[in-house]
N, C-alpha and C. Protein backbone atom coordinates (compact mmCIF):
# COMPACT_ATOMS: atom_id res chain seq x y z
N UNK A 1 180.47 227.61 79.22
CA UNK A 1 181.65 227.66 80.06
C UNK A 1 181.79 229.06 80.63
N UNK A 2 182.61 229.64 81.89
CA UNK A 2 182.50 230.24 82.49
C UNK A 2 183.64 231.24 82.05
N UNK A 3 184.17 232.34 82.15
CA UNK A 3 185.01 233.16 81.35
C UNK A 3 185.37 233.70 83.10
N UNK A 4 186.52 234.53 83.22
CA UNK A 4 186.87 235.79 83.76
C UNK A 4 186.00 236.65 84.29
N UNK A 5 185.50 236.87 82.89
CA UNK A 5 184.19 238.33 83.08
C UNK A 5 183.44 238.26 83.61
N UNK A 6 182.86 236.79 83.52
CA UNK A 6 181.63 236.27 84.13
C UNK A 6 181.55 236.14 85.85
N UNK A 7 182.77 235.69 86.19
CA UNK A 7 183.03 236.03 87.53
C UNK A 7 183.23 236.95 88.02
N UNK A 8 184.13 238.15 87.17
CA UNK A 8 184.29 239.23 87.91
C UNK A 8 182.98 239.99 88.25
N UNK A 9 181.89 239.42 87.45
CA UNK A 9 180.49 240.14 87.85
C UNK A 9 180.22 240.28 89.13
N UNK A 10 180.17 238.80 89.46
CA UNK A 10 180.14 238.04 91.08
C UNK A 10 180.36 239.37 91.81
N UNK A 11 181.64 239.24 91.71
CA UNK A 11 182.57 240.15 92.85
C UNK A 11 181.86 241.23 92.93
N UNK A 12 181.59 241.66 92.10
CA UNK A 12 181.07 243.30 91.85
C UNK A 12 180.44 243.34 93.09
N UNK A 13 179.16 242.43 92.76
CA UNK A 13 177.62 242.66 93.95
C UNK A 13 177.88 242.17 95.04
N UNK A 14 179.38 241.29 95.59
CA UNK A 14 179.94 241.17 96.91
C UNK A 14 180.26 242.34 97.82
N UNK A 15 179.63 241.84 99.27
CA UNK A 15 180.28 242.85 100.23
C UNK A 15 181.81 242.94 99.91
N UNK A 16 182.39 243.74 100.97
CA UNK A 16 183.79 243.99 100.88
C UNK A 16 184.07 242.76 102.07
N UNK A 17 183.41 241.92 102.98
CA UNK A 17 183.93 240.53 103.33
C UNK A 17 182.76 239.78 103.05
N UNK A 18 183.25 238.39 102.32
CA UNK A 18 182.15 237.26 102.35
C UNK A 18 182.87 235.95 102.50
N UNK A 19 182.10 235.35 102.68
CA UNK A 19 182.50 233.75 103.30
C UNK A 19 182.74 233.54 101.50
N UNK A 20 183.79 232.02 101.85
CA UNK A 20 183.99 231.29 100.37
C UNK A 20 182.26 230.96 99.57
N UNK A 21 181.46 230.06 100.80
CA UNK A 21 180.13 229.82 100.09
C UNK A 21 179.12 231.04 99.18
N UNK A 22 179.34 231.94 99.99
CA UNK A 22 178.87 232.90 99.01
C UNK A 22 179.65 233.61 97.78
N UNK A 23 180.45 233.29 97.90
CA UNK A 23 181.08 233.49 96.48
C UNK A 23 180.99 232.40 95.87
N UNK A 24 180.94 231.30 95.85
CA UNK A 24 180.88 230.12 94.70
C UNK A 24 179.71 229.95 94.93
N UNK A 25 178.74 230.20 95.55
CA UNK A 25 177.23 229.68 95.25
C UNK A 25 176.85 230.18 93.99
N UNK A 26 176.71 232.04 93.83
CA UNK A 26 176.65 232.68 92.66
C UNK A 26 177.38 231.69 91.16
N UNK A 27 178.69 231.46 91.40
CA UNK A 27 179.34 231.01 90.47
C UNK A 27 178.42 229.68 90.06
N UNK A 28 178.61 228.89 90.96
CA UNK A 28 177.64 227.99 90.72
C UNK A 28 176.32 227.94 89.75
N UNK A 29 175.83 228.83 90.18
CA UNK A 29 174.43 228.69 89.25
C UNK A 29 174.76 229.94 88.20
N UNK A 30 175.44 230.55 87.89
CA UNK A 30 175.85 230.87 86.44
C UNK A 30 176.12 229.72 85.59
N UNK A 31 176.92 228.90 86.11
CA UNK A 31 177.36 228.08 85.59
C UNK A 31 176.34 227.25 85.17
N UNK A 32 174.98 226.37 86.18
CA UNK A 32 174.14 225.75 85.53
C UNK A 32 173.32 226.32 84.60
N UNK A 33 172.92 228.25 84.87
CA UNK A 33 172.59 228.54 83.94
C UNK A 33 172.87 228.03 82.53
N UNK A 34 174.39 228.34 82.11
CA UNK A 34 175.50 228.79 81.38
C UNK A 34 174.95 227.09 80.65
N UNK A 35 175.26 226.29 81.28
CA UNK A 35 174.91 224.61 80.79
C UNK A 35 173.33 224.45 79.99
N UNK A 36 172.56 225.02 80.84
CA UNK A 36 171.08 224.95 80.51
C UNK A 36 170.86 225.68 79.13
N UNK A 37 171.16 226.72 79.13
CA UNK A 37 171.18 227.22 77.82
C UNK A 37 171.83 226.84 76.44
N UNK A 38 172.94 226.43 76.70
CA UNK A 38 173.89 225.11 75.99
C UNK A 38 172.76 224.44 75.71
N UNK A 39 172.41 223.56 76.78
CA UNK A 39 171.40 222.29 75.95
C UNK A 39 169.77 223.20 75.54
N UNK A 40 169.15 224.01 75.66
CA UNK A 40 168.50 224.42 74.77
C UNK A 40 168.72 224.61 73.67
N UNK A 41 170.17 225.37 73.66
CA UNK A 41 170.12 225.72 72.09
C UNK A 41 170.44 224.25 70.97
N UNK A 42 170.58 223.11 71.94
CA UNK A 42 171.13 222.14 71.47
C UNK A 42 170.07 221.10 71.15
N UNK A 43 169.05 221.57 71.87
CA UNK A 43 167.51 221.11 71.43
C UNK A 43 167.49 219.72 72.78
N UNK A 44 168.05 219.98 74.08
CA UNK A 44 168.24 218.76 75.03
C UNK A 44 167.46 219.65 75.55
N UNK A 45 165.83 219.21 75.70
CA UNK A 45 165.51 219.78 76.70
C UNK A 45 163.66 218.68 76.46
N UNK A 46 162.76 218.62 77.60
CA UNK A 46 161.29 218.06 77.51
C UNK A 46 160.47 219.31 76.83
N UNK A 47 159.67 218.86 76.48
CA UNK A 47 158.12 219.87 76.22
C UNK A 47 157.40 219.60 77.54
N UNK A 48 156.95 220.36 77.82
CA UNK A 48 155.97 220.58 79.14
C UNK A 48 154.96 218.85 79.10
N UNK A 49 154.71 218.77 77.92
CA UNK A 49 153.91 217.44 77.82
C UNK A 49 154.94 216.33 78.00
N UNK A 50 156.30 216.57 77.43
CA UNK A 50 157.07 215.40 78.33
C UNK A 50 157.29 215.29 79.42
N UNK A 51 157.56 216.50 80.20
CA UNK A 51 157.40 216.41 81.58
C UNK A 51 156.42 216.09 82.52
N UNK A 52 155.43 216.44 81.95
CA UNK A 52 154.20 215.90 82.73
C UNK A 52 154.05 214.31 82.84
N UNK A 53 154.29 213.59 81.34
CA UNK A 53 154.46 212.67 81.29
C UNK A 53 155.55 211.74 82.36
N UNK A 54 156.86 212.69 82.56
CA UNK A 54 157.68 211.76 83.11
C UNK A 54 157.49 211.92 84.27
N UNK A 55 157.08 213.10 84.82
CA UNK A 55 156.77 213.21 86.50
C UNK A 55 155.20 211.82 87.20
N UNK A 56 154.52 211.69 85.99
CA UNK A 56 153.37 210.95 85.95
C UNK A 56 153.42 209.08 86.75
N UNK A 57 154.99 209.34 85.62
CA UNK A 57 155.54 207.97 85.22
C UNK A 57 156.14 207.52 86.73
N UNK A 58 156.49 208.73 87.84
CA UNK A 58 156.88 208.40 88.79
C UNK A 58 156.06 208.39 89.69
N UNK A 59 154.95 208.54 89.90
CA UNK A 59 153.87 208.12 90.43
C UNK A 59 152.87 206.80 90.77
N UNK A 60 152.83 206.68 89.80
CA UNK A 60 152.19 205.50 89.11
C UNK A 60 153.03 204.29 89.56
């Protein structure tokens, strides 16, 4: 989940004007970061051999 701090980072590396999209794009992918790492540590994630497998599976 996303905190305060985590956004105020954002801002930091913003010009002094930016459109809304560029400010929530950043946010955005903190955030999927922020999720992705969640499910690693949560053990939700393929082994390279599952992926190969499932990308395979859509081929075929």
């Amino acid at each position: 989940m996303l905190n305060k701090e985590k956004v105020k980072e954002c801002l930091v590396d913003m010009p002094r004007k930016f459109s809304t999209y560029e400010f929530i794009a950043p946010v955005i992918l903190m955030q999927k970061i922020e999720i992705a790492r969640q499910q690693y540590k949560n053990g939700q994630f393929l082994t390279e051999d599952e992926l190969d497998r499932e990308i395979n599976s859509w081929v075929s």
